[in-house]
C-alpha atoms as a PDB file:
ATOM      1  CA  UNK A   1     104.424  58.460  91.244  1.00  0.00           C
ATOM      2  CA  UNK A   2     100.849  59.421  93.224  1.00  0.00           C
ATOM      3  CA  UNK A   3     100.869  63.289  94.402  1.00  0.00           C
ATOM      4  CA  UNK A   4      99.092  63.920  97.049  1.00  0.00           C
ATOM      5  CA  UNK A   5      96.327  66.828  97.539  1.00  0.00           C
ATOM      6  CA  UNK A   6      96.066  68.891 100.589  1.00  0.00           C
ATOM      7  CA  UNK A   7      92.799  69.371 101.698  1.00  0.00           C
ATOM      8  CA  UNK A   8      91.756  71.438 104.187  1.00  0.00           C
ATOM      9  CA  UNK A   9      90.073  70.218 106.972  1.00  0.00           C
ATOM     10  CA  UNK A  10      87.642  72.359 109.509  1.00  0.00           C
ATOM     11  CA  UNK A  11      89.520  71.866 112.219  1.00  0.00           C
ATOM     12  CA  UNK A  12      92.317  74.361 110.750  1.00  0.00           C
ATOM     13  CA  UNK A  13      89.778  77.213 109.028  1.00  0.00           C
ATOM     14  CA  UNK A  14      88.784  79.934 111.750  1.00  0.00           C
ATOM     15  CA  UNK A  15      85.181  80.033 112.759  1.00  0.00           C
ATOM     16  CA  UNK A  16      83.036  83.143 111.208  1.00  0.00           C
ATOM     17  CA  UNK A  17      82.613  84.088 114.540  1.00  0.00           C
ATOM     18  CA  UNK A  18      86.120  83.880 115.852  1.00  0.00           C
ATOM     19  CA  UNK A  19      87.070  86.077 112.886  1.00  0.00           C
ATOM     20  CA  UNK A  20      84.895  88.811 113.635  1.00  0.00           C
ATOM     21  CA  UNK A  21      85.733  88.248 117.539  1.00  0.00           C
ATOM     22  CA  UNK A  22      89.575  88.885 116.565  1.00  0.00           C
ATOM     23  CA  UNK A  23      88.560  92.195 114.348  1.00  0.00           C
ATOM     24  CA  UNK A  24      86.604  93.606 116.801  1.00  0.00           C
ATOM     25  CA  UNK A  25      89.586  93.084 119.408  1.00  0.00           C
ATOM     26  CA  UNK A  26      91.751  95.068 116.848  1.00  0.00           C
ATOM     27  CA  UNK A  27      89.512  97.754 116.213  1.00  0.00           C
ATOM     28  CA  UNK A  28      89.102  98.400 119.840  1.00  0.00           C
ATOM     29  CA  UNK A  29      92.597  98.135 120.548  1.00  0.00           C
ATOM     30  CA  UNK A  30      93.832 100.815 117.798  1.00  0.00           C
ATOM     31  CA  UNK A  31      91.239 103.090 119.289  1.00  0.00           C
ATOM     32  CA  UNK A  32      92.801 103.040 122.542  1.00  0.00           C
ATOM     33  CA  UNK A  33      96.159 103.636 121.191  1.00  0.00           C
ATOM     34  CA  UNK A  34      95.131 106.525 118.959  1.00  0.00           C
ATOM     35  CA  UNK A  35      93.600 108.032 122.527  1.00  0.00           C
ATOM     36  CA  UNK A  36      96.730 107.790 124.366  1.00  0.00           C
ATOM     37  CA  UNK A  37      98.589 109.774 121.679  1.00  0.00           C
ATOM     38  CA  UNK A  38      99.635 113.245 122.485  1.00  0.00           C
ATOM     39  CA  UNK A  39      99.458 115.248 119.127  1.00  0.00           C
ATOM     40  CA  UNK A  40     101.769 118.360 118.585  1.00  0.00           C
ATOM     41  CA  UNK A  41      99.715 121.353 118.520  1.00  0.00           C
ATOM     42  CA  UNK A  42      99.668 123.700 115.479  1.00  0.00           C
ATOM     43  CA  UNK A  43     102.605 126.209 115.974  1.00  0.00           C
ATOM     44  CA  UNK A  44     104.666 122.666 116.645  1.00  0.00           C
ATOM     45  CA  UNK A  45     103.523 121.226 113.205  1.00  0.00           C
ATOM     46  CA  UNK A  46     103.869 124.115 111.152  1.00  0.00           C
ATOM     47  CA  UNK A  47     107.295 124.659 112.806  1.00  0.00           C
ATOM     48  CA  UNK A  48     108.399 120.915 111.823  1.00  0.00           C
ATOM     49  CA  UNK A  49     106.810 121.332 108.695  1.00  0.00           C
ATOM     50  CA  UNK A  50     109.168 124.463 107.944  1.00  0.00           C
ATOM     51  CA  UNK A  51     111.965 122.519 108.814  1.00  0.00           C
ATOM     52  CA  UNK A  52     111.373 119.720 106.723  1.00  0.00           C
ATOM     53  CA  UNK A  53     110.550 121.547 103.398  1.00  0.00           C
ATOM     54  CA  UNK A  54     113.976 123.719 104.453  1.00  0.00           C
ATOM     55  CA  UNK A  55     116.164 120.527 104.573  1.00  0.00           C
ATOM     56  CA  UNK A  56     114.622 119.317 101.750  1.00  0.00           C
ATOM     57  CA  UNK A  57     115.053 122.470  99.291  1.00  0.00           C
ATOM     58  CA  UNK A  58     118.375 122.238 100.533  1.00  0.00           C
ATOM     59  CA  UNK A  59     119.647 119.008 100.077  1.00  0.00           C
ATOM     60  CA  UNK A  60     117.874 119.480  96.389  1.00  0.00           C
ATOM     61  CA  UNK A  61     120.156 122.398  95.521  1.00  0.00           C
ATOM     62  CA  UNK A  62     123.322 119.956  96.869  1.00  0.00           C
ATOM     63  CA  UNK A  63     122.565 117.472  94.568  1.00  0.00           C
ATOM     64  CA  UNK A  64     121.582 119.655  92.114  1.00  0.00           C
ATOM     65  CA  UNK A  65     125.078 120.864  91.993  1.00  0.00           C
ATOM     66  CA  UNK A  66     126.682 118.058  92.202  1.00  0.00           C
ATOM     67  CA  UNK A  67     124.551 116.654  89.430  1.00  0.00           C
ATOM     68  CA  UNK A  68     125.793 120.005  86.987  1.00  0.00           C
ATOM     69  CA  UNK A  69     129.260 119.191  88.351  1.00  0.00           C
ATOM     70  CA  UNK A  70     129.534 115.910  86.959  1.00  0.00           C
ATOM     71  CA  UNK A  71     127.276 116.773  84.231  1.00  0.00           C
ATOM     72  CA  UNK A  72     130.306 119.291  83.246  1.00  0.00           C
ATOM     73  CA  UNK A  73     132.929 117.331  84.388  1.00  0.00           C
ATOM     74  CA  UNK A  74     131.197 114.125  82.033  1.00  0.00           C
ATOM     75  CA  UNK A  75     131.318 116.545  78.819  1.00  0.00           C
ATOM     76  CA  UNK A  76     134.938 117.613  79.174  1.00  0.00           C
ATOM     77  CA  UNK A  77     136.109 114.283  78.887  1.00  0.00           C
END
Protein backbone atom coordinates (compact mmCIF):
# COMPACT_ATOMS: atom_id res chain seq x y z
CA UNK A 1 0.00 0.00 0.00
CA UNK A 2 1.61 3.58 -1.48
CA UNK A 3 1.31 6.53 1.28
CA UNK A 4 1.08 9.53 0.06
CA UNK A 5 3.23 12.79 1.08
CA UNK A 6 1.75 16.14 1.54
CA UNK A 7 3.62 18.72 0.12
CA UNK A 8 3.10 22.06 0.45
CA UNK A 9 2.50 24.08 -2.31
CA UNK A 10 3.02 28.16 -2.53
CA UNK A 11 -0.19 28.84 -3.14
CA UNK A 12 -1.13 27.90 0.66
CA UNK A 13 2.24 29.51 2.56
CA UNK A 14 1.61 33.35 3.37
CA UNK A 15 3.75 35.81 1.53
CA UNK A 16 6.74 37.49 3.75
CA UNK A 17 5.08 40.49 3.11
CA UNK A 18 1.53 39.61 3.95
CA UNK A 19 2.92 38.35 7.27
CA UNK A 20 4.44 41.41 8.31
CA UNK A 21 1.28 43.37 6.76
CA UNK A 22 -0.99 41.23 9.29
CA UNK A 23 1.57 42.04 12.40
CA UNK A 24 1.69 45.43 11.82
CA UNK A 25 -2.30 45.50 11.70
CA UNK A 26 -2.12 43.82 15.21
CA UNK A 27 0.31 45.94 16.70
CA UNK A 28 -1.58 48.97 15.71
CA UNK A 29 -4.74 47.65 16.73
CA UNK A 30 -3.65 46.67 20.48
CA UNK A 31 -2.33 50.19 20.69
CA UNK A 32 -5.58 51.64 20.11
CA UNK A 33 -7.24 49.45 22.55
CA UNK A 34 -4.71 50.02 25.31
CA UNK A 35 -5.61 54.02 24.57
CA UNK A 36 -9.20 53.65 25.03
CA UNK A 37 -8.70 52.03 28.46
CA UNK A 38 -9.61 54.01 31.47
CA UNK A 39 -7.13 52.92 34.29
CA UNK A 40 -8.20 53.18 38.05
CA UNK A 41 -6.24 55.77 39.65
CA UNK A 42 -4.01 55.02 42.70
CA UNK A 43 -6.29 55.35 45.84
CA UNK A 44 -8.71 52.87 43.55
CA UNK A 45 -5.83 50.26 43.16
CA UNK A 46 -4.47 50.30 46.44
CA UNK A 47 -8.08 50.10 47.75
CA UNK A 48 -8.74 46.83 45.50
CA UNK A 49 -5.51 45.68 46.33
CA UNK A 50 -6.48 45.79 50.20
CA UNK A 51 -9.40 43.97 49.47
CA UNK A 52 -7.96 41.27 47.69
CA UNK A 53 -5.02 40.41 50.07
CA UNK A 54 -8.06 40.70 52.94
CA UNK A 55 -10.19 37.97 51.20
CA UNK A 56 -7.37 36.11 50.59
CA UNK A 57 -5.79 35.98 54.29
CA UNK A 58 -9.15 35.12 55.06
CA UNK A 59 -10.22 32.41 53.12
CA UNK A 60 -6.48 30.99 54.11
CA UNK A 61 -7.34 30.94 57.82
CA UNK A 62 -10.91 29.00 56.66
CA UNK A 63 -9.17 26.41 55.15
CA UNK A 64 -6.62 26.41 57.43
CA UNK A 65 -9.09 25.34 59.97
CA UNK A 66 -10.78 23.16 58.27
CA UNK A 67 -7.56 21.50 57.23
CA UNK A 68 -6.58 21.10 61.43
CA UNK A 69 -10.20 19.94 61.74
CA UNK A 70 -9.92 17.03 59.67
CA UNK A 71 -6.36 16.72 60.43
CA UNK A 72 -7.78 16.01 64.17
CA UNK A 73 -10.74 14.45 63.25
CA UNK A 74 -8.30 11.89 60.74
CA UNK A 75 -6.09 10.98 63.98
CA UNK A 76 -8.97 10.10 66.28
CA UNK A 77 -10.08 7.50 64.15
Amino acid sequence: MATRTRTRTRANEPQPRARVAALQRVARDTVAEMKKITWPDRETTRNLTLVVIAISVVLGLLLGGVDAAFVRLWSIF
